[in-house]
C-alpha atoms as a PDB file:
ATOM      1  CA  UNK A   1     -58.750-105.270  23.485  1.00  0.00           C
ATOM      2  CA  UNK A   2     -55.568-105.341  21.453  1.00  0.00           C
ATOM      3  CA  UNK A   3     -54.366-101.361  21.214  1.00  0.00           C
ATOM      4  CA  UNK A   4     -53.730-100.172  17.387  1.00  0.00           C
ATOM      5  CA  UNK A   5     -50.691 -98.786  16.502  1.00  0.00           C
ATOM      6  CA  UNK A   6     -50.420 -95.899  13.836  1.00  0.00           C
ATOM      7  CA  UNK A   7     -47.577 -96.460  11.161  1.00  0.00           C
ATOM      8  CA  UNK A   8     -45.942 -93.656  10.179  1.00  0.00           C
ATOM      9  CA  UNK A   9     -46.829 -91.996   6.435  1.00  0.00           C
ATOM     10  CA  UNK A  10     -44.975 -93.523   4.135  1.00  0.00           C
ATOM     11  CA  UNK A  11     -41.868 -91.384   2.926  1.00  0.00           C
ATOM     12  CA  UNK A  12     -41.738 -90.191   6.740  1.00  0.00           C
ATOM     13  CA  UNK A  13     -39.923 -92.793   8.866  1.00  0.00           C
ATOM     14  CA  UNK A  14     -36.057 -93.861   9.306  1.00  0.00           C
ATOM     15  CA  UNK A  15     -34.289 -96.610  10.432  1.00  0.00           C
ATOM     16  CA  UNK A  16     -32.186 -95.529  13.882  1.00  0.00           C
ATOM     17  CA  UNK A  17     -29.140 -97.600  14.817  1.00  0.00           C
ATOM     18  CA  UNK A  18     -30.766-100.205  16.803  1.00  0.00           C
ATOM     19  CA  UNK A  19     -33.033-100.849  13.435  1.00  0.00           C
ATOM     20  CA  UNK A  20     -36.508 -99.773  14.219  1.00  0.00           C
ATOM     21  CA  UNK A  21     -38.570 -97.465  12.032  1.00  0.00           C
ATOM     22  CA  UNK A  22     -38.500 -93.826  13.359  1.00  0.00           C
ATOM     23  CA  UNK A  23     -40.691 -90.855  11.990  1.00  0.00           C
ATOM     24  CA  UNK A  24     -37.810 -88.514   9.736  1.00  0.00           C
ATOM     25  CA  UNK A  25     -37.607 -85.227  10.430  1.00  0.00           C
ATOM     26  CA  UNK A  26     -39.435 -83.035   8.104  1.00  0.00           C
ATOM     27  CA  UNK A  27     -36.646 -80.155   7.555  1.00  0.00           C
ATOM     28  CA  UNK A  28     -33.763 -82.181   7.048  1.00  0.00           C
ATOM     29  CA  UNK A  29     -33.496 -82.556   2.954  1.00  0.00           C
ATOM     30  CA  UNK A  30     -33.728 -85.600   1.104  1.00  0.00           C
ATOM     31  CA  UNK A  31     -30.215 -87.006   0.058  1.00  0.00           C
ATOM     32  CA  UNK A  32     -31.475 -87.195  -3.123  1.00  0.00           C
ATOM     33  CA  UNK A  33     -32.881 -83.378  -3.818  1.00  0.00           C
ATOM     34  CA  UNK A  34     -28.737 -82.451  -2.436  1.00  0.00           C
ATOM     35  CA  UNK A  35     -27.476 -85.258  -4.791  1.00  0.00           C
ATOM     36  CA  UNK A  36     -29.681 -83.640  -8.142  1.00  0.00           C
ATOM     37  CA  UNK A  37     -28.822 -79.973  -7.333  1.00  0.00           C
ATOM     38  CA  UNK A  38     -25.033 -81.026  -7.243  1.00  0.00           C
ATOM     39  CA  UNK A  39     -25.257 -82.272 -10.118  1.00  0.00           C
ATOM     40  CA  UNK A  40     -27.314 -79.523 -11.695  1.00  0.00           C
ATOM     41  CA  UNK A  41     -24.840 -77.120 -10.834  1.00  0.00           C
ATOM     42  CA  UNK A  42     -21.695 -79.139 -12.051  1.00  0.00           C
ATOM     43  CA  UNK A  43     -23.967 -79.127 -15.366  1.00  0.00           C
ATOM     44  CA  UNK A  44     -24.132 -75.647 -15.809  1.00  0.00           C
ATOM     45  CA  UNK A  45     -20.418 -75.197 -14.781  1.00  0.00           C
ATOM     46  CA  UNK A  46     -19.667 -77.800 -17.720  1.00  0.00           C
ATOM     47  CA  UNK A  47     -22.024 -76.285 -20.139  1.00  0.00           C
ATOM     48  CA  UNK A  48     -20.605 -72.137 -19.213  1.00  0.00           C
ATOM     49  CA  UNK A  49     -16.747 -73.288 -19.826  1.00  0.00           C
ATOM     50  CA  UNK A  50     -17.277 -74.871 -22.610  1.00  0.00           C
ATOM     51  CA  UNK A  51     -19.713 -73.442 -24.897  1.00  0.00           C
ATOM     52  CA  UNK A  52     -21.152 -70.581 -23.650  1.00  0.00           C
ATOM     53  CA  UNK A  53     -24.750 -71.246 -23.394  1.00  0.00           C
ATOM     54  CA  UNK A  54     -25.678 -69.848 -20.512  1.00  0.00           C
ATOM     55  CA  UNK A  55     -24.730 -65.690 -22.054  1.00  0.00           C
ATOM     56  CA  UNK A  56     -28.416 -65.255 -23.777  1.00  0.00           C
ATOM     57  CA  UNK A  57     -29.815 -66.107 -20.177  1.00  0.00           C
ATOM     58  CA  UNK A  58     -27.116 -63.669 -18.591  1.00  0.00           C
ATOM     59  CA  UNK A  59     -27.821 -61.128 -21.175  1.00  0.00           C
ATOM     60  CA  UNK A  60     -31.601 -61.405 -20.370  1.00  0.00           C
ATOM     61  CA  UNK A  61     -30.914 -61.102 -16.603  1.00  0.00           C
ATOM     62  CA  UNK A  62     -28.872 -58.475 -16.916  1.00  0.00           C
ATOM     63  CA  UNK A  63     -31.554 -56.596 -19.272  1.00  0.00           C
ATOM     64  CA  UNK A  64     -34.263 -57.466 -16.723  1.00  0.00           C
ATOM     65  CA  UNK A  65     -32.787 -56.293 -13.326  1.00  0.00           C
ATOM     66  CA  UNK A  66     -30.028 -53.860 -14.609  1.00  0.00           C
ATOM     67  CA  UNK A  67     -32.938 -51.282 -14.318  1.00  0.00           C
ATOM     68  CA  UNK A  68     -34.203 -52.102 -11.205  1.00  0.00           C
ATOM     69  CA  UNK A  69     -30.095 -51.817  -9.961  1.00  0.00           C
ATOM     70  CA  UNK A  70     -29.757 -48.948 -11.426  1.00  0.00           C
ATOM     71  CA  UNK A  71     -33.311 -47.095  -9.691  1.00  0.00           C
ATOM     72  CA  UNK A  72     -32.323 -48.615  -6.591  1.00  0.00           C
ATOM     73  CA  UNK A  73     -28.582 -47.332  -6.592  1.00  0.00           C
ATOM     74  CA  UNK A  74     -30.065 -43.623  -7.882  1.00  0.00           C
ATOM     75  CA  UNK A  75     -32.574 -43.767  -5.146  1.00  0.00           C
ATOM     76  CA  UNK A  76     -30.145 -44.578  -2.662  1.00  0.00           C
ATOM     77  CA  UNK A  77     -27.308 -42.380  -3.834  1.00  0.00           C
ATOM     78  CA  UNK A  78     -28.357 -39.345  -1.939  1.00  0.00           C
ATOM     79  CA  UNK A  79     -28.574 -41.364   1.351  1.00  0.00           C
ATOM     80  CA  UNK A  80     -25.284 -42.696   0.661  1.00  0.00           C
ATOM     81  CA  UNK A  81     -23.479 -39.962  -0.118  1.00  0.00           C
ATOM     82  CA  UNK A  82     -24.804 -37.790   2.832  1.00  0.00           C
ATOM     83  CA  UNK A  83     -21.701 -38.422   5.066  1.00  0.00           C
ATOM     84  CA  UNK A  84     -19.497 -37.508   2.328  1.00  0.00           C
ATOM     85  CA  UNK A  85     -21.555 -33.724   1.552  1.00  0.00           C
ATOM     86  CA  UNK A  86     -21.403 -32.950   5.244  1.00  0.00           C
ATOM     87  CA  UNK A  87     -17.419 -33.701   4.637  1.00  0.00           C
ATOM     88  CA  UNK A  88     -17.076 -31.828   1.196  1.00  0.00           C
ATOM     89  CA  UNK A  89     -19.155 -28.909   2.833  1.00  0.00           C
ATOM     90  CA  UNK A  90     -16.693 -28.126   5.791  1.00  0.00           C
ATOM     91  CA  UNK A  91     -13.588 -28.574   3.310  1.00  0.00           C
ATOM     92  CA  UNK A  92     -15.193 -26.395   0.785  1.00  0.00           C
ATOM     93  CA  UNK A  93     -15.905 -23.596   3.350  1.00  0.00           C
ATOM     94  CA  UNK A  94     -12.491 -24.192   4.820  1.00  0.00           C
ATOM     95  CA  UNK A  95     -11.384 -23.299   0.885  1.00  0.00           C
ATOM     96  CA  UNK A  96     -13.600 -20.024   0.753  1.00  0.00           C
ATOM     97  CA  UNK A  97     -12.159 -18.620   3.385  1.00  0.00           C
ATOM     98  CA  UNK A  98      -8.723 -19.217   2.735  1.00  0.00           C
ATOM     99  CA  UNK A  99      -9.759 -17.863  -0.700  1.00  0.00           C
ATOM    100  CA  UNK A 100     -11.583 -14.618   1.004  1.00  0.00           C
ATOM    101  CA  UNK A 101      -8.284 -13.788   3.151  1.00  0.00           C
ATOM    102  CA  UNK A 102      -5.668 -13.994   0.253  1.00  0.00           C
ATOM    103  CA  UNK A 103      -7.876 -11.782  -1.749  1.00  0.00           C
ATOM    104  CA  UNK A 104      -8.032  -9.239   1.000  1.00  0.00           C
ATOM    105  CA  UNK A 105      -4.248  -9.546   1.221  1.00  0.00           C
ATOM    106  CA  UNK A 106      -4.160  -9.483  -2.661  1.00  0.00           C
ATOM    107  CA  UNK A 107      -6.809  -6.118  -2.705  1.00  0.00           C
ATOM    108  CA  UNK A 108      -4.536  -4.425   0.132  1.00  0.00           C
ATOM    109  CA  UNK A 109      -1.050  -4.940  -1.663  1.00  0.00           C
ATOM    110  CA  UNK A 110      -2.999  -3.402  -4.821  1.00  0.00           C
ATOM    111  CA  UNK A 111      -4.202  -0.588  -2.995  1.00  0.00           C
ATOM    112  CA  UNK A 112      -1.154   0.124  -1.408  1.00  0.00           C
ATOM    113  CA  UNK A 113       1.401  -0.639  -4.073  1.00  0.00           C
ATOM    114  CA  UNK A 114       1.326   2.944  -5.541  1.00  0.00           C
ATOM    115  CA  UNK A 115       2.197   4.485  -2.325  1.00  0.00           C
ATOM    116  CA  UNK A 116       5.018   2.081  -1.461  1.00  0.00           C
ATOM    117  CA  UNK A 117       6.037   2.465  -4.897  1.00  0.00           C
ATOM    118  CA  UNK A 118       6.771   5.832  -4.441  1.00  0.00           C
ATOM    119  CA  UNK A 119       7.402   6.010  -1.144  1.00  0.00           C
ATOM    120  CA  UNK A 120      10.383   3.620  -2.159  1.00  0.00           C
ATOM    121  CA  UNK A 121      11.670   5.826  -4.827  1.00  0.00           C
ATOM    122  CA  UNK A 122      11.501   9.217  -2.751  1.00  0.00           C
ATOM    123  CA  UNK A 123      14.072   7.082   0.227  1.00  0.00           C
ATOM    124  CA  UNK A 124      16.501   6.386  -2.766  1.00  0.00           C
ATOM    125  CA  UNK A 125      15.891   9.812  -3.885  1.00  0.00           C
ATOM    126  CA  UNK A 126      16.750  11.035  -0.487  1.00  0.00           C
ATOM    127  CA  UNK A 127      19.855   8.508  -0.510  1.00  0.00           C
ATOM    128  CA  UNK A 128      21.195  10.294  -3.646  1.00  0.00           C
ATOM    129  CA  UNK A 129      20.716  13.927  -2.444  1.00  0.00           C
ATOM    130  CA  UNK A 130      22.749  12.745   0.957  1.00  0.00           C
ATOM    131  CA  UNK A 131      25.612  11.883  -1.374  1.00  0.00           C
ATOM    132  CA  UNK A 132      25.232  15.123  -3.590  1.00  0.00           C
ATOM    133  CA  UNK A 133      25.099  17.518  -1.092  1.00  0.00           C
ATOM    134  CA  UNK A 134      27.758  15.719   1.540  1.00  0.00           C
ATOM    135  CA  UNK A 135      25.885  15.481   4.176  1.00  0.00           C
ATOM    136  CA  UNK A 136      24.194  13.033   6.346  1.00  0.00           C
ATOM    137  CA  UNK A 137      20.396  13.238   6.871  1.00  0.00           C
ATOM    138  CA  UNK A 138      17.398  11.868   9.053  1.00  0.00           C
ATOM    139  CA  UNK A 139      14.610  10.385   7.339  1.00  0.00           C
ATOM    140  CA  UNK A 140      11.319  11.979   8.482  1.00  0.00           C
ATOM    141  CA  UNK A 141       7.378  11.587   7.677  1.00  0.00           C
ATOM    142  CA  UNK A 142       5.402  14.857   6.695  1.00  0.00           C
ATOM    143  CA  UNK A 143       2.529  14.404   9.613  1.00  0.00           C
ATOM    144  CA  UNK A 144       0.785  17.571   9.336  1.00  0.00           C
ATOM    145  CA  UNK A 145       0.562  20.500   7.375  1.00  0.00           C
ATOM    146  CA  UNK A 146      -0.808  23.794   8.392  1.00  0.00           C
ATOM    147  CA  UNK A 147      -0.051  27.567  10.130  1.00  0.00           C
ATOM    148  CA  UNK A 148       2.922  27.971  13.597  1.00  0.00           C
ATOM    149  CA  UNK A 149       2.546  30.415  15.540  1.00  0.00           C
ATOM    150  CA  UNK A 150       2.895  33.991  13.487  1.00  0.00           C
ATOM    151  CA  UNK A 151       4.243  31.666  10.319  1.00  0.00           C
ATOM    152  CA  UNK A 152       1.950  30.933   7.191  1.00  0.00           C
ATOM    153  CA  UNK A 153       3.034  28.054   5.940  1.00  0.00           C
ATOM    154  CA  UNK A 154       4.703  24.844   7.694  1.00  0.00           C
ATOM    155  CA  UNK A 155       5.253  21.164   8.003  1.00  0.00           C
ATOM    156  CA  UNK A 156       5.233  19.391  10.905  1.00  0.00           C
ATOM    157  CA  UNK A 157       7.724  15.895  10.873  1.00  0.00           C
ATOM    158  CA  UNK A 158       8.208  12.930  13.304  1.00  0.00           C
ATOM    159  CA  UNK A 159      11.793  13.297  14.091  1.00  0.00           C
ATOM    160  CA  UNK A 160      12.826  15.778  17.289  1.00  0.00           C
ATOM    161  CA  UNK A 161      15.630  16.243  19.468  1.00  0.00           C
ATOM    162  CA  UNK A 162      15.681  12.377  20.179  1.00  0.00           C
ATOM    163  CA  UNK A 163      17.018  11.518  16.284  1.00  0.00           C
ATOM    164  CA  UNK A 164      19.442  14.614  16.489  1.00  0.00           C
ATOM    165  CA  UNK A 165      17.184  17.095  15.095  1.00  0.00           C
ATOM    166  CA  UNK A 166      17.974  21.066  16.313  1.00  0.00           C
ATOM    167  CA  UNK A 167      16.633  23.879  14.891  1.00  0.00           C
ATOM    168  CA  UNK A 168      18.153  26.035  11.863  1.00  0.00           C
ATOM    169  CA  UNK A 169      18.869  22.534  10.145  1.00  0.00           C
ATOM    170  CA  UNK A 170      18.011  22.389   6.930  1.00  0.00           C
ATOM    171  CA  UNK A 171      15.404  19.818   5.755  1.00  0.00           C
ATOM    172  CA  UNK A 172      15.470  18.276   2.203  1.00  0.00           C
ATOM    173  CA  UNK A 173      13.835  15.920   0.197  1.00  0.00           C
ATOM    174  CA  UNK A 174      14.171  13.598  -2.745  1.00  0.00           C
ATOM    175  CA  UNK A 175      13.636  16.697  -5.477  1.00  0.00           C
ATOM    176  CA  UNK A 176      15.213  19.437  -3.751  1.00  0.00           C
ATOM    177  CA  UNK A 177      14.938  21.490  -0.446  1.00  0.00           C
ATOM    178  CA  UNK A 178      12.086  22.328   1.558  1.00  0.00           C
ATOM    179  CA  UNK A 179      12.896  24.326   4.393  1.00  0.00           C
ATOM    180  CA  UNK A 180      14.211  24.812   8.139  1.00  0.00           C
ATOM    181  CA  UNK A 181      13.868  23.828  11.690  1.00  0.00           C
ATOM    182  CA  UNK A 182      12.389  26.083  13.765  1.00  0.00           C
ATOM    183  CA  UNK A 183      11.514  24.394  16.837  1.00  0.00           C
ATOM    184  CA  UNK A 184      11.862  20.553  18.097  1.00  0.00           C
ATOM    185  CA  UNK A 185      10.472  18.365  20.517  1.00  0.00           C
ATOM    186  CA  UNK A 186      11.625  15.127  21.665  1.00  0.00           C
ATOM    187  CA  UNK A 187       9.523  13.136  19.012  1.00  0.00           C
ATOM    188  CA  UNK A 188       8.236  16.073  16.502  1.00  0.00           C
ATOM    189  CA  UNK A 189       9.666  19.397  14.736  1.00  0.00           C
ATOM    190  CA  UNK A 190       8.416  22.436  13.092  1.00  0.00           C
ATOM    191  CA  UNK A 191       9.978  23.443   9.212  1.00  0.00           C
ATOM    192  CA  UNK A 192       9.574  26.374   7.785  1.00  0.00           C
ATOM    193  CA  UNK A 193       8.777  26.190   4.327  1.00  0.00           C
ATOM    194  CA  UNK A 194      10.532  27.960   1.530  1.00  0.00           C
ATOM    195  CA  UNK A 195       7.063  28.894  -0.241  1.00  0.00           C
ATOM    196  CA  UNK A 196       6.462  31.000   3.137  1.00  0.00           C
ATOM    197  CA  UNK A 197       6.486  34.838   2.594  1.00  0.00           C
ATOM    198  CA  UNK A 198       8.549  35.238   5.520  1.00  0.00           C
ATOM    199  CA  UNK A 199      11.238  32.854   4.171  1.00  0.00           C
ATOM    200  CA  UNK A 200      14.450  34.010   2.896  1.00  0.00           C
ATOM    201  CA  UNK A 201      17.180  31.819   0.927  1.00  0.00           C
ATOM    202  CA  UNK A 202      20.309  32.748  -0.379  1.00  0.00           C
ATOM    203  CA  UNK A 203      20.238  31.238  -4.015  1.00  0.00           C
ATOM    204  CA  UNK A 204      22.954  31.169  -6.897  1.00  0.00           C
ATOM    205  CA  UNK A 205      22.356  30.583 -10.268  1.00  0.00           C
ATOM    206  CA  UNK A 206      24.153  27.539 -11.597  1.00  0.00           C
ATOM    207  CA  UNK A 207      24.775  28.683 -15.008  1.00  0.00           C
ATOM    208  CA  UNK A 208      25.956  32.537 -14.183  1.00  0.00           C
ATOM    209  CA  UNK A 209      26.681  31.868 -10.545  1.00  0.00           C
ATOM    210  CA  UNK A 210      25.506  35.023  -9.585  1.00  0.00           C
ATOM    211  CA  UNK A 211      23.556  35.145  -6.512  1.00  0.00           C
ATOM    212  CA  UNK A 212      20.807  36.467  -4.946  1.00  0.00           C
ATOM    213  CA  UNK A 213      17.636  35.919  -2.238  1.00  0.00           C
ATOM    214  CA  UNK A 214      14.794  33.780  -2.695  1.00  0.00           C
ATOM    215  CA  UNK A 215      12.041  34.653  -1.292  1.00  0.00           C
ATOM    216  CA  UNK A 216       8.581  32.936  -0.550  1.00  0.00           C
ATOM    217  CA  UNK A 217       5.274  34.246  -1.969  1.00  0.00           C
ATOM    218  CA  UNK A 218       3.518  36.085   0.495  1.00  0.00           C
ATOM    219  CA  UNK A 219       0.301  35.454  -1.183  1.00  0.00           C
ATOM    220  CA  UNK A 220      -1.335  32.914   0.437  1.00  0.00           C
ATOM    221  CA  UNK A 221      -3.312  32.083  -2.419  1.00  0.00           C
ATOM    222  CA  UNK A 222      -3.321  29.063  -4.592  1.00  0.00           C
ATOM    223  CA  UNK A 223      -1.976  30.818  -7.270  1.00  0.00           C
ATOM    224  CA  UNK A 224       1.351  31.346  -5.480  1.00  0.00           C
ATOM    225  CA  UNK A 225       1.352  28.814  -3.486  1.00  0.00           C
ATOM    226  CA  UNK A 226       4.267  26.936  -5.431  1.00  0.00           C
ATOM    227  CA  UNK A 227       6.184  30.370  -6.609  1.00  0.00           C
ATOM    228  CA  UNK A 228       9.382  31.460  -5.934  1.00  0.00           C
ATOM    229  CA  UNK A 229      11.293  35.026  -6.343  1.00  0.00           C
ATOM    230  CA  UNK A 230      14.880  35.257  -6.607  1.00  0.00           C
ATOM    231  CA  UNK A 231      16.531  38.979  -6.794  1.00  0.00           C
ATOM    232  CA  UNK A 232      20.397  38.765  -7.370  1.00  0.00           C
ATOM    233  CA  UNK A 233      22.711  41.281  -6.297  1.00  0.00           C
ATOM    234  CA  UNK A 234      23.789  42.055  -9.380  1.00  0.00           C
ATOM    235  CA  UNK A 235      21.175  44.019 -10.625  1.00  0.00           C
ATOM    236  CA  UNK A 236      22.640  44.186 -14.533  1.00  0.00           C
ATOM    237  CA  UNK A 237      22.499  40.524 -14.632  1.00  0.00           C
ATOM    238  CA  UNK A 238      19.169  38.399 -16.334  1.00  0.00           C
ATOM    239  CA  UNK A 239      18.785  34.567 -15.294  1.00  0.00           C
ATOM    240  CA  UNK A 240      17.754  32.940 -18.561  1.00  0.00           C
ATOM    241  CA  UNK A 241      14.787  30.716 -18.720  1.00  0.00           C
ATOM    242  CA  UNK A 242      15.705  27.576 -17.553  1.00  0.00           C
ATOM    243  CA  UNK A 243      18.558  28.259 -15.169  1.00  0.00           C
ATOM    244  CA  UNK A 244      18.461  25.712 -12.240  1.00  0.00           C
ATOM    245  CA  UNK A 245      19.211  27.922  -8.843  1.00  0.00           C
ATOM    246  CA  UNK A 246      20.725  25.881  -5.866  1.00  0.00           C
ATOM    247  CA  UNK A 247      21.242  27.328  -1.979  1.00  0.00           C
ATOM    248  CA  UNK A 248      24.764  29.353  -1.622  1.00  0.00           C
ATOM    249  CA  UNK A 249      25.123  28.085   2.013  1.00  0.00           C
ATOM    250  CA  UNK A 250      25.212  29.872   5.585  1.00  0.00           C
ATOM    251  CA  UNK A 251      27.382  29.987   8.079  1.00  0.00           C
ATOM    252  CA  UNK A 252      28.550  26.563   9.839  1.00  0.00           C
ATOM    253  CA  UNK A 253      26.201  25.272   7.100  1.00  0.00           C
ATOM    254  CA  UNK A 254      22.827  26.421   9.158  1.00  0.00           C
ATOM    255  CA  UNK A 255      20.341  27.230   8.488  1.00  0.00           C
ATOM    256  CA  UNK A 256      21.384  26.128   5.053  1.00  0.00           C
ATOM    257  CA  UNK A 257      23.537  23.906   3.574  1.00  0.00           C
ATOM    258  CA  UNK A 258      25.202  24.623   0.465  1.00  0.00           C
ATOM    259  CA  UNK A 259      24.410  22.896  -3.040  1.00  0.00           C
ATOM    260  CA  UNK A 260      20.731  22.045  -2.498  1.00  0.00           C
ATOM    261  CA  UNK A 261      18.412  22.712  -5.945  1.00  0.00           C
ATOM    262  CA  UNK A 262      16.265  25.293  -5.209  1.00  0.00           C
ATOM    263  CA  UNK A 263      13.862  25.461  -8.199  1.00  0.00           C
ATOM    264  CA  UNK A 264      13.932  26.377 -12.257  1.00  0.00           C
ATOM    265  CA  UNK A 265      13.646  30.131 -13.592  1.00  0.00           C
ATOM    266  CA  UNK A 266      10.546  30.395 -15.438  1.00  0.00           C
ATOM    267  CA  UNK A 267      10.593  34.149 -16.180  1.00  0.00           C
ATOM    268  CA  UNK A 268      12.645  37.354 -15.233  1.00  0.00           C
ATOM    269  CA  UNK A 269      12.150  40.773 -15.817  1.00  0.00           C
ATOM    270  CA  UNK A 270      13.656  44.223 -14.812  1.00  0.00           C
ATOM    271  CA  UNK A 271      12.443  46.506 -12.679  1.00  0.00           C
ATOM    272  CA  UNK A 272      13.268  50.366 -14.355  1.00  0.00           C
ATOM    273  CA  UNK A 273      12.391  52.127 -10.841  1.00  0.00           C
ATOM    274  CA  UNK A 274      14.602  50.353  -8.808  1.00  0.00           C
ATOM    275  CA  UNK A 275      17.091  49.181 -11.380  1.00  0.00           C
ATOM    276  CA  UNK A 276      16.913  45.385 -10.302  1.00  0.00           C
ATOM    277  CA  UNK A 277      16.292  41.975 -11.717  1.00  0.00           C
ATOM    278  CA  UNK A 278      13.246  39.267 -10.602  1.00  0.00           C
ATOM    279  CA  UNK A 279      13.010  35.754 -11.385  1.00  0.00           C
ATOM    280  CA  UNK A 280      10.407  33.610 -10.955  1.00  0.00           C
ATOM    281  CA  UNK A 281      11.245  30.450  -9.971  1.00  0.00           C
ATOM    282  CA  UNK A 282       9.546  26.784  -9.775  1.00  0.00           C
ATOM    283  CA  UNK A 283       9.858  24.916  -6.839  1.00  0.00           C
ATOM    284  CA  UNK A 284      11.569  21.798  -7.863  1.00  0.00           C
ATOM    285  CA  UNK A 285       9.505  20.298  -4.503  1.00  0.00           C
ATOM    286  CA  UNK A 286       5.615  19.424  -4.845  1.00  0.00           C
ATOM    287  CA  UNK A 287       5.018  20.746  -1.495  1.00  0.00           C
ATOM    288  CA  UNK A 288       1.113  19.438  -1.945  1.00  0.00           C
ATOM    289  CA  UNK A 289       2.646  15.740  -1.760  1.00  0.00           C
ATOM    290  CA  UNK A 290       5.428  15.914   0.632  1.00  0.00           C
ATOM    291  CA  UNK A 291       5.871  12.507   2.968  1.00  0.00           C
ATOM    292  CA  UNK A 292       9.295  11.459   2.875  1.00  0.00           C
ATOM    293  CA  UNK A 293      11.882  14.048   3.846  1.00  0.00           C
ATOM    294  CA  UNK A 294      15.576  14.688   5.856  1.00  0.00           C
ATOM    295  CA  UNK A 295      16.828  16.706   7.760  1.00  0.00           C
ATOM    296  CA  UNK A 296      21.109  17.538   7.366  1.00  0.00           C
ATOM    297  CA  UNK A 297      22.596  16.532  10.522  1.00  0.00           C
ATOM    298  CA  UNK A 298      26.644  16.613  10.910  1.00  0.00           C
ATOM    299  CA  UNK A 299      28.045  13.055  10.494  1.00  0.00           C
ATOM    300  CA  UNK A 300      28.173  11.481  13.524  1.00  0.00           C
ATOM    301  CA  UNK A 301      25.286  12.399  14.765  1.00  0.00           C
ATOM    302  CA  UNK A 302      23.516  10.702  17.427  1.00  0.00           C
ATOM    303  CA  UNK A 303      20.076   9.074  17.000  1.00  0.00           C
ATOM    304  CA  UNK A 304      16.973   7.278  17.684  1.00  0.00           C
ATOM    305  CA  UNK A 305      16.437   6.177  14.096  1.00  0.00           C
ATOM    306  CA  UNK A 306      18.878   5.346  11.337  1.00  0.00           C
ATOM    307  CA  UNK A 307      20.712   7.999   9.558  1.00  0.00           C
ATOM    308  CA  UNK A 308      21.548   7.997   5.920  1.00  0.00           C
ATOM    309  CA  UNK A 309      25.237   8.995   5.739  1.00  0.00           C
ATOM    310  CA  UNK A 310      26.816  11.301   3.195  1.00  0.00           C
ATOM    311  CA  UNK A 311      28.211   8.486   1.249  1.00  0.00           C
ATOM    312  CA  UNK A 312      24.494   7.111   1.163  1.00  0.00           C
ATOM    313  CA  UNK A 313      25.117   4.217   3.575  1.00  0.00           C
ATOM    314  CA  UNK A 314      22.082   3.912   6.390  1.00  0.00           C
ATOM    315  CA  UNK A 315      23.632   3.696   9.536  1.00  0.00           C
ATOM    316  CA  UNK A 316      22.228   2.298  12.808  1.00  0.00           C
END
């Protein structure tokens, strides 16, 4: 029995080299499908150059999936842009607290800008009463305020017998004086303050130049607190209203230099029992606020701390 053959389906077969009919493969495209879309698309490039035809079906593209761009880039914006948040949220903390520290440094200057404001003016204050008076002086804090031993009313600065400091020197500050050593340690000393009832000053007047004692106010009240009495020895004579008083000196210039303002005569009157003369006198010192003060050394004095010469140099 003679075996049948199939043929392949027409449209299916090839020819292979040696000439025989061979099925075609089915995925391979047809040479003339690749032969009509090349010249479809050198169509359209023709027909785009030169006259524009193909914009309405742009346009209508564009007008159909623009949308559907534009929901799918909003949709996946957030995911996108994660990365970059994580980045912007460490730089923008980084920022605030750079910002949070210069403010504090900003707040702290305010706060303290009064005090080194005036704290600045009562050292060239000081400077200028070295040069008046002639006479070199330490720069010392006011640390404490408050009752010595059997004495009312005293100051307690941070300059001892390390920075030169003895006792009976006199101790100044930017206004005027404010008292005298009585005791020193290495680091610390006592003053005396001239508002003390127990302290005694020998004053002049500057416009009379008659002198006299000024005493503190016993009174440990706050209504003398910052008062002053200064009897002259000349009993017939009246300080006017006004008059600026200023130390006469002491021996060797201790405990008191000469020259130093004392205070202003507010008032004076006469006593008819004893025959004298009493002034009241304002302090030219705010002895509530006292920080910055010096105490009169001899030039040449040795030290732990700078000195402020007489000619108002500092010197190491």
């Amino acid at each position: 029995m003679t075996q049948l053959q199939s043929r392949p389906a027409a449209g299916r077969e090839g020819i292979n080299r040696r000439g025989s009919l061979e099925p075609r493969d089915p995925r391979s495209p047809r040479r003339s499908t690749a032969v009509a879309l090349l010249l479809a698309c050198a169509t359209l490039i023709t027909l785009d150059k030169t006259g524009g035809v193909l914009d309405p079906v742009r346009r209508v593209t564009g007008e159909v999936l623009g949308p559907a761009e534009s929901a799918v880039s909003t949709v996946a914006r957030p995911i996108t842009s994660v990365p970059g948040w994580f980045h912007t949220r460490d730089g923008l903390k980084s920022r605030i607290a750079d910002l949070q520290e210069q403010n504090a440094k900003l707040q702290e200057q305010v706060r303290t800008s009064d005090l080194d404001r005036n704290r600045l003016a009562e050292y060239d204050g000081l400077t200028r009463t070295a040069e008046s008076i002639g006479y070199a002086v330490v720069p010392s804090r006011v640390i404490a305020l408050g009752p010595a031993q059997s004495f009312h009313r005293t100051a307690t600065i941070d300059a001892g017998s390390a920075s030169g400091v003895r006792p009976d020197m006199t101790v100044v500050a930017a206004q005027g004086l404010v008292g005298r050593v009585l005791r020193v340690t290495s680091t610390t000393a006592t003053v005396l303050l001239i508002t003390d009832g127990d302290s005694t000053v020998g004053g002049r007047v500057g416009s009379s130049m008659k002198v006299g004692f000024v005493h503190g106010d016993s009174d440990l009240g706050d209504g003398g607190a910052n008062q002053l009495e200064l009897q002259l020895v000349d009993r017939s004579s009246i300080p006017r209203r006004g008059d600026t008083v200023v130390t006469w000196g002491s021996a060797k210039a201790a405990p008191y230099v000469s020259g130093v303002p004392i205070g202003q005569v507010t008032s004076a009157y006469a006593s008819v029992r004893d025959s004298s003369t009493t002034a009241a006198i304002a302090p030219f010192v705010d002895f509530g606020a006292l920080d910055l003060v010096g105490v009169v050394v001899p030039s040449g004095t040795s030290s732990d701390r700078a000195i402020i010469d007489a000619d108002g140099r500092l010197k190491k």
